[in-house]
C-alpha atoms as a PDB file:
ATOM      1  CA  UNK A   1       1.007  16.856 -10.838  1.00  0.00           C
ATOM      2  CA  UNK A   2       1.797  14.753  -8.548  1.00  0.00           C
ATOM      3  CA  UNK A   3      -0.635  11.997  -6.649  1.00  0.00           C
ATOM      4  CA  UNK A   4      -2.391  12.892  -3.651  1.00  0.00           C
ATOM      5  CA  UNK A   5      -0.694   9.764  -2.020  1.00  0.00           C
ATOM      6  CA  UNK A   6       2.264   7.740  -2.513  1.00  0.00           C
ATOM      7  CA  UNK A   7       3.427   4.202  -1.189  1.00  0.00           C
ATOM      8  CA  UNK A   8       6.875   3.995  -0.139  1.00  0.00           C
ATOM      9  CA  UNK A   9       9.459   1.303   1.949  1.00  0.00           C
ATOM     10  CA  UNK A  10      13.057   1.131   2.842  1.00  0.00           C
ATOM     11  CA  UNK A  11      14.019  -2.102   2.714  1.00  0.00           C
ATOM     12  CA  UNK A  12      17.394  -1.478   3.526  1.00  0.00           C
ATOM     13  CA  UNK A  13      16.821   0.302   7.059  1.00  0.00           C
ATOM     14  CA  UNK A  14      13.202  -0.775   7.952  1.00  0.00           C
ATOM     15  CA  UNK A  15      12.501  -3.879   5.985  1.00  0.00           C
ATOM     16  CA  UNK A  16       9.162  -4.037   8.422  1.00  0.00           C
ATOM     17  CA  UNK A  17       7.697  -0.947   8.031  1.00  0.00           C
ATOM     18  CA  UNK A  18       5.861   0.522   4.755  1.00  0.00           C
ATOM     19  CA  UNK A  19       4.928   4.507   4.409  1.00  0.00           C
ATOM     20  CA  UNK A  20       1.929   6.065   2.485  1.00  0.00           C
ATOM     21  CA  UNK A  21       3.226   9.620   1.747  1.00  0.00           C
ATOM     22  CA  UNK A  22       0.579  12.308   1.466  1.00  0.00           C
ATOM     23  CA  UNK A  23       1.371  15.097  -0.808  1.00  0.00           C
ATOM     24  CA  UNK A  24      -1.124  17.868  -0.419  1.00  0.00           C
ATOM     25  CA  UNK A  25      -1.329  20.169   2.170  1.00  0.00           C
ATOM     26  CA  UNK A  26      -0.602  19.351   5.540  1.00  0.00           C
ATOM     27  CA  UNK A  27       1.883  17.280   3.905  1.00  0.00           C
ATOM     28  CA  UNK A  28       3.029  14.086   5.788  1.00  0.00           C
ATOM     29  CA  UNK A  29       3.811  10.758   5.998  1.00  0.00           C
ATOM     30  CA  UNK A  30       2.084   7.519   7.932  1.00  0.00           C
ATOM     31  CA  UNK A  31       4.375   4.740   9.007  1.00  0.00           C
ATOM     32  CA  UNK A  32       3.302   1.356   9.876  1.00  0.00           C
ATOM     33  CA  UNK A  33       4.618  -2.139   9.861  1.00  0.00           C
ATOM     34  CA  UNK A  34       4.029  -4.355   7.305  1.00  0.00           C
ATOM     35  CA  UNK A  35       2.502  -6.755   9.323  1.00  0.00           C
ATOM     36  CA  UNK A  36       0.316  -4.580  11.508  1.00  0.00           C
ATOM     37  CA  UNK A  37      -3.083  -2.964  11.295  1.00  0.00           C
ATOM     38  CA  UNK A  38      -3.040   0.948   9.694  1.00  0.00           C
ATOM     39  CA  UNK A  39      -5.954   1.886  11.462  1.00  0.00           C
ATOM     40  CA  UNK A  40      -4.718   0.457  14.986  1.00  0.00           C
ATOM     41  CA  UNK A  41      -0.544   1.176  14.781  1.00  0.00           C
ATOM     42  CA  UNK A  42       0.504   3.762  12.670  1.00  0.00           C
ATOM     43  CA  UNK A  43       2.758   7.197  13.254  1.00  0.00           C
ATOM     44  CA  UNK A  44       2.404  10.214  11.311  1.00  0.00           C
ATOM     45  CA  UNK A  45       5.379  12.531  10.439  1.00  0.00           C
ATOM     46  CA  UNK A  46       4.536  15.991   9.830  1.00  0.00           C
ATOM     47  CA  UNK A  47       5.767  17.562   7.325  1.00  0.00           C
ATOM     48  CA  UNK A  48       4.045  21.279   7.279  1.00  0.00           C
ATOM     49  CA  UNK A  49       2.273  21.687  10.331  1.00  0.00           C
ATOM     50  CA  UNK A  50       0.204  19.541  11.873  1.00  0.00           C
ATOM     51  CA  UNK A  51      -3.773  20.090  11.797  1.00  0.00           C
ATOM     52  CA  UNK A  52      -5.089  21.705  15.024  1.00  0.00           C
ATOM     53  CA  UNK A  53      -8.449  20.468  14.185  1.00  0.00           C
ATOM     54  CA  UNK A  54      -8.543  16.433  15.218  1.00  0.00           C
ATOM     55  CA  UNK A  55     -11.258  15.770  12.911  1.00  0.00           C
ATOM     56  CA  UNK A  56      -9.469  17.153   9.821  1.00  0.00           C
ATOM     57  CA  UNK A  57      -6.252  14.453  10.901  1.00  0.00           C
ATOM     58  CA  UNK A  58      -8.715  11.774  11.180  1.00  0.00           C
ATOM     59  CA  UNK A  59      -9.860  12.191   7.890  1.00  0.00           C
ATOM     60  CA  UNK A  60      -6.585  12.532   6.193  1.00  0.00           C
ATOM     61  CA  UNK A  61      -5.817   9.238   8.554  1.00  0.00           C
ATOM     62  CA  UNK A  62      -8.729   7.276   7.052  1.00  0.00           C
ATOM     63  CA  UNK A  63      -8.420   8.596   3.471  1.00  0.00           C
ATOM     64  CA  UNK A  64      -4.271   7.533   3.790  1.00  0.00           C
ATOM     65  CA  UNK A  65      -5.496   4.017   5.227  1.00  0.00           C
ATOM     66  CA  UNK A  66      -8.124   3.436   2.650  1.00  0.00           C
ATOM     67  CA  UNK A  67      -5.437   4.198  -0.144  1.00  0.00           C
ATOM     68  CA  UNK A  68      -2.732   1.840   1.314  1.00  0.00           C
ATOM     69  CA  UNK A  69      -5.961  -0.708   1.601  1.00  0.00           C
ATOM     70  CA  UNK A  70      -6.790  -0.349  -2.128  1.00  0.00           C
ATOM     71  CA  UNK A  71      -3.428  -0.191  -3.617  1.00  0.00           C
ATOM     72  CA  UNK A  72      -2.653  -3.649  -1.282  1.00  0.00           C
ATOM     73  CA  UNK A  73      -5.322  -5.205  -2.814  1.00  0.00           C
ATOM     74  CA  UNK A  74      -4.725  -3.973  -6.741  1.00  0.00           C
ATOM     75  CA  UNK A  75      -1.155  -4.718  -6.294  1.00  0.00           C
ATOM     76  CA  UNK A  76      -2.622  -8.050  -5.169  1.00  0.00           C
ATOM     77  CA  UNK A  77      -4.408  -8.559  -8.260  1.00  0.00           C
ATOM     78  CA  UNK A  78      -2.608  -8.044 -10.402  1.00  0.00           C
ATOM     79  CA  UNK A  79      -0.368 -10.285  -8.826  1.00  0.00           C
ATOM     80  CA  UNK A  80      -2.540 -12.752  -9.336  1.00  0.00           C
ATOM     81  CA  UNK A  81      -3.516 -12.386 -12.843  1.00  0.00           C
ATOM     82  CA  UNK A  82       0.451 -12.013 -13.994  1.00  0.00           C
ATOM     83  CA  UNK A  83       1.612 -15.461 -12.569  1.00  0.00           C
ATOM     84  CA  UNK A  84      -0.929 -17.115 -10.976  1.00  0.00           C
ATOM     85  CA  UNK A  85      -2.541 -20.054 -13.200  1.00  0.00           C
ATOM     86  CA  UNK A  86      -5.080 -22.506 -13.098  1.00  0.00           C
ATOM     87  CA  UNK A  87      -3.830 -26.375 -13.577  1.00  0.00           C
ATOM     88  CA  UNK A  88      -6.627 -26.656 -16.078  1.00  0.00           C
ATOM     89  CA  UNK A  89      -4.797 -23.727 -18.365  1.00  0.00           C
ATOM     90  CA  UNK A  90      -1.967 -26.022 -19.023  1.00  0.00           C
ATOM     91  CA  UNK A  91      -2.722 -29.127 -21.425  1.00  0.00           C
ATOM     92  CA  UNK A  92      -0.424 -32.018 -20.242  1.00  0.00           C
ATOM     93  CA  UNK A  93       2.019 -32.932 -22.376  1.00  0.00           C
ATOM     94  CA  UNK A  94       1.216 -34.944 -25.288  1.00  0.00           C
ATOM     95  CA  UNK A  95       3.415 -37.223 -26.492  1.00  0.00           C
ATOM     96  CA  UNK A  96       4.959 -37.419 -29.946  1.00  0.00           C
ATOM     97  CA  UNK A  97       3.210 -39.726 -32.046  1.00  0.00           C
ATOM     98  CA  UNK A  98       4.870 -42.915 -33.543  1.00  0.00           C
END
């Protein structure tokens, strides 16, 4: 089964734009730049048709902004916690004694 949402980029053709890909029904995906505000600047693609009712594609909006939100911030993490370091975990290095 696949996720409910999926992060996705082109680097080659749209270096400036990330996608969150929803894959339940109304399937579709949300493009936005990279450097821009989901919420505020965003396009959807339809996939199956779009929702008539507004309130159902502001949901889906909000749910597919909170994901991108969360995974930003995990994928920050973990970032951090694979290759970011303290000074203090690194003893200076001793020097051979004579």
């Amino acid at each position: 089964m696949l996720p409910k949402f999926l992060i996705a980029d082109n680097s080659q053709q749209a270096p400036e734009n990330i996608y969150v890909v929803h894959n339940e029904n109304p399937r579709c995906i949300f493009e936005c730049g990279v450097e821009e505000d989901f919420f505020e600047n965003h396009i959807i693609h339809w996939i199956d048709e779009k929702p008539s009712d507004s309130a159902a594609v502001e949901a889906l909006t909000q749910a597919a902004g909170n994901f991108l939100d969360d995974e930003l911030d995990a994928q920050e993490q973990l970032f951090e916690d694979e290759f970011m370091f303290d000074e203090e975990d690194f003893d200076e290095e001793e020097e051979p004694e004579k």
